[in-house]
C-alpha atoms as a PDB file:
ATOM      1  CA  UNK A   1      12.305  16.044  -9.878  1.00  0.00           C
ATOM      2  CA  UNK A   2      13.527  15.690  -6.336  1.00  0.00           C
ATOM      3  CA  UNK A   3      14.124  12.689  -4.349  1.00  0.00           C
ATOM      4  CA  UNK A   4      13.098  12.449  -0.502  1.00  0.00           C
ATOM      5  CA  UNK A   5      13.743   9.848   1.897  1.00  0.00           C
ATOM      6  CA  UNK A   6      11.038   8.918   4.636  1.00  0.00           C
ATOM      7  CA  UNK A   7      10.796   6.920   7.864  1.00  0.00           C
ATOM      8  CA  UNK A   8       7.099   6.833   9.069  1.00  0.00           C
ATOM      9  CA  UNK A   9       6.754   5.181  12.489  1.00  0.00           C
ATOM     10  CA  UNK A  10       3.017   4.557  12.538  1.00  0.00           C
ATOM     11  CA  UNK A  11       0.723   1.673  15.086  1.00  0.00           C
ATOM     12  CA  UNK A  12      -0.049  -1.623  13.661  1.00  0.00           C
ATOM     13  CA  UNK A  13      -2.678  -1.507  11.507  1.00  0.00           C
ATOM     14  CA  UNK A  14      -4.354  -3.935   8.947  1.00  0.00           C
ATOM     15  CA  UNK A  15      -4.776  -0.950   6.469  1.00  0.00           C
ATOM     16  CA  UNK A  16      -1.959   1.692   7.492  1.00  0.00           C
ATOM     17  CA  UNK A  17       0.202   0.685   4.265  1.00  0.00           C
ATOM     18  CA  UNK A  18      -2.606   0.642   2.029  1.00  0.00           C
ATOM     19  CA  UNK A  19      -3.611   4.254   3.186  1.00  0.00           C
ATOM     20  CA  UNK A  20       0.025   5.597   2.984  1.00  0.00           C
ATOM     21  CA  UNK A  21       0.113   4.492  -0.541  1.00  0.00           C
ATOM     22  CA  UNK A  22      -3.470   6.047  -1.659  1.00  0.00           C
ATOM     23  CA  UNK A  23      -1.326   9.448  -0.353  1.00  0.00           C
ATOM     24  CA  UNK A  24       1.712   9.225  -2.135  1.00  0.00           C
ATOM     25  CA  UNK A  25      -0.234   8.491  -5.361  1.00  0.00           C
ATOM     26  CA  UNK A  26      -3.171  10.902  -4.743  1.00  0.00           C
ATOM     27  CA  UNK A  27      -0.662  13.702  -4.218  1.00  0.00           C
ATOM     28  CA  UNK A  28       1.652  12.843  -7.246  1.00  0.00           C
ATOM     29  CA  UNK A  29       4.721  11.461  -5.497  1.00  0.00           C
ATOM     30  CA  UNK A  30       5.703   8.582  -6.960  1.00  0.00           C
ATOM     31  CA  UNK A  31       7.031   5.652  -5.200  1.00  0.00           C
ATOM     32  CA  UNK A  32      10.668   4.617  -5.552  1.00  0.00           C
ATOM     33  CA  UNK A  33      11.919   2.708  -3.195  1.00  0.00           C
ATOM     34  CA  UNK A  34      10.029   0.728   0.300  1.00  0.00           C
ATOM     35  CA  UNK A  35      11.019  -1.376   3.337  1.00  0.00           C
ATOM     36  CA  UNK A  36       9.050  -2.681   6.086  1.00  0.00           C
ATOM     37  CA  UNK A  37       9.784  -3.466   9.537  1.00  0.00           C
ATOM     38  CA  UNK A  38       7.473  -4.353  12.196  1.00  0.00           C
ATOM     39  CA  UNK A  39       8.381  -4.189  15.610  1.00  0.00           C
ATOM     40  CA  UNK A  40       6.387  -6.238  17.318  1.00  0.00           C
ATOM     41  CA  UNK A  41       7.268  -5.883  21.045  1.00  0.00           C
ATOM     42  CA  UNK A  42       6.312  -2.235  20.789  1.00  0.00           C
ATOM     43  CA  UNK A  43       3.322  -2.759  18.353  1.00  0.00           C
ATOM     44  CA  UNK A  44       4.966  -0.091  15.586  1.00  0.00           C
ATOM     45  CA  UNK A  45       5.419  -0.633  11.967  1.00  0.00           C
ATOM     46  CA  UNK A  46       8.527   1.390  10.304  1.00  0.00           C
ATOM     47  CA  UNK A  47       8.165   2.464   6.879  1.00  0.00           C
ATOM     48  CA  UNK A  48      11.203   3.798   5.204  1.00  0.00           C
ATOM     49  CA  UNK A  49      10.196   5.331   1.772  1.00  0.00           C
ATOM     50  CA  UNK A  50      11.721   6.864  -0.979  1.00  0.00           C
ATOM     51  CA  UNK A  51       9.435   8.982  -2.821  1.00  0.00           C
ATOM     52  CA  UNK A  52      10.117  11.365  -6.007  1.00  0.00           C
ATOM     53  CA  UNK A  53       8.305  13.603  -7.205  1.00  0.00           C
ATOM     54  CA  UNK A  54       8.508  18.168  -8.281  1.00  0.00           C
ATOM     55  CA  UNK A  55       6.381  19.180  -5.425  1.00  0.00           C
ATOM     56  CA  UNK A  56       7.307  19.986  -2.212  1.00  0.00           C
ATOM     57  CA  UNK A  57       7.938  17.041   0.182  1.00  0.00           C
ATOM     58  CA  UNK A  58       5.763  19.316   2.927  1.00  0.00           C
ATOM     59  CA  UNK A  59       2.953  18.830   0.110  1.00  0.00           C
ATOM     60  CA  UNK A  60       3.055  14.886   0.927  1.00  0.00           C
ATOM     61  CA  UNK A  61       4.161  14.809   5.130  1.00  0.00           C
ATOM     62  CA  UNK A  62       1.288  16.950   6.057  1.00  0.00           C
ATOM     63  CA  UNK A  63      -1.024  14.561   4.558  1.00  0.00           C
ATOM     64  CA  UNK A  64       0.216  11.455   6.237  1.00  0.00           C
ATOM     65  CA  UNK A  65       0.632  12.800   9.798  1.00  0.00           C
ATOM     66  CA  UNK A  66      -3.324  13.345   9.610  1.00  0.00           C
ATOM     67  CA  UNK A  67      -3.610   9.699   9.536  1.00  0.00           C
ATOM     68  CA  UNK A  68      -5.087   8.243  13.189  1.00  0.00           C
ATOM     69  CA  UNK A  69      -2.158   5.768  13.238  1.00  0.00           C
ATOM     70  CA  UNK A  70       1.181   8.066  12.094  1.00  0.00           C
ATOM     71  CA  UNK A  71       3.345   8.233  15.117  1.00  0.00           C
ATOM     72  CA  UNK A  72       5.972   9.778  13.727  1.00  0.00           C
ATOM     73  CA  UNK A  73       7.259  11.192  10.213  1.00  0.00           C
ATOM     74  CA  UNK A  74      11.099  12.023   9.772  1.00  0.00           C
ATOM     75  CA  UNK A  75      12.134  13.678   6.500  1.00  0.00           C
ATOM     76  CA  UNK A  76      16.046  11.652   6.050  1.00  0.00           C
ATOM     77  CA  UNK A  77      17.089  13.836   3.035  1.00  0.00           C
END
């Protein structure tokens, strides 16, 4: 199993965390590791995940960025 770090910059959003979650599950990831930040001055949320899992971490990122509030998704290792 590989382990891949996340940071998902996405818009504040009652349900954005919930819907992240329902992807990392649905697509077999699990999750490892999780911190929160929200930024409130620029109205972002920053998620910085660690997900593992024996599928390809493409398999997961292409799934989130079709979410209406992703901003951005950087793959950290």
């Amino acid at each position: 199993m590989h382990k891949y770090q996340l940071h998902i910059k996405t818009n504040i959003s009652p349900e954005i965390s919930e819907r992240i979650m329902r992807i990392i599950r649905h697509r077999g990831f699990l999750l490892k590791k999780m911190n929160i930040n929200v930024v409130n001055k620029f109205k972002n949320i920053n998620f910085q995940l660690t997900v593992k899992s024996s599928k390809p971490i493409d398999f997961l990122v292409k799934q989130i960025k079709k979410l209406i509030d992703v901003l951005d998704i950087v793959i950290l290792s």
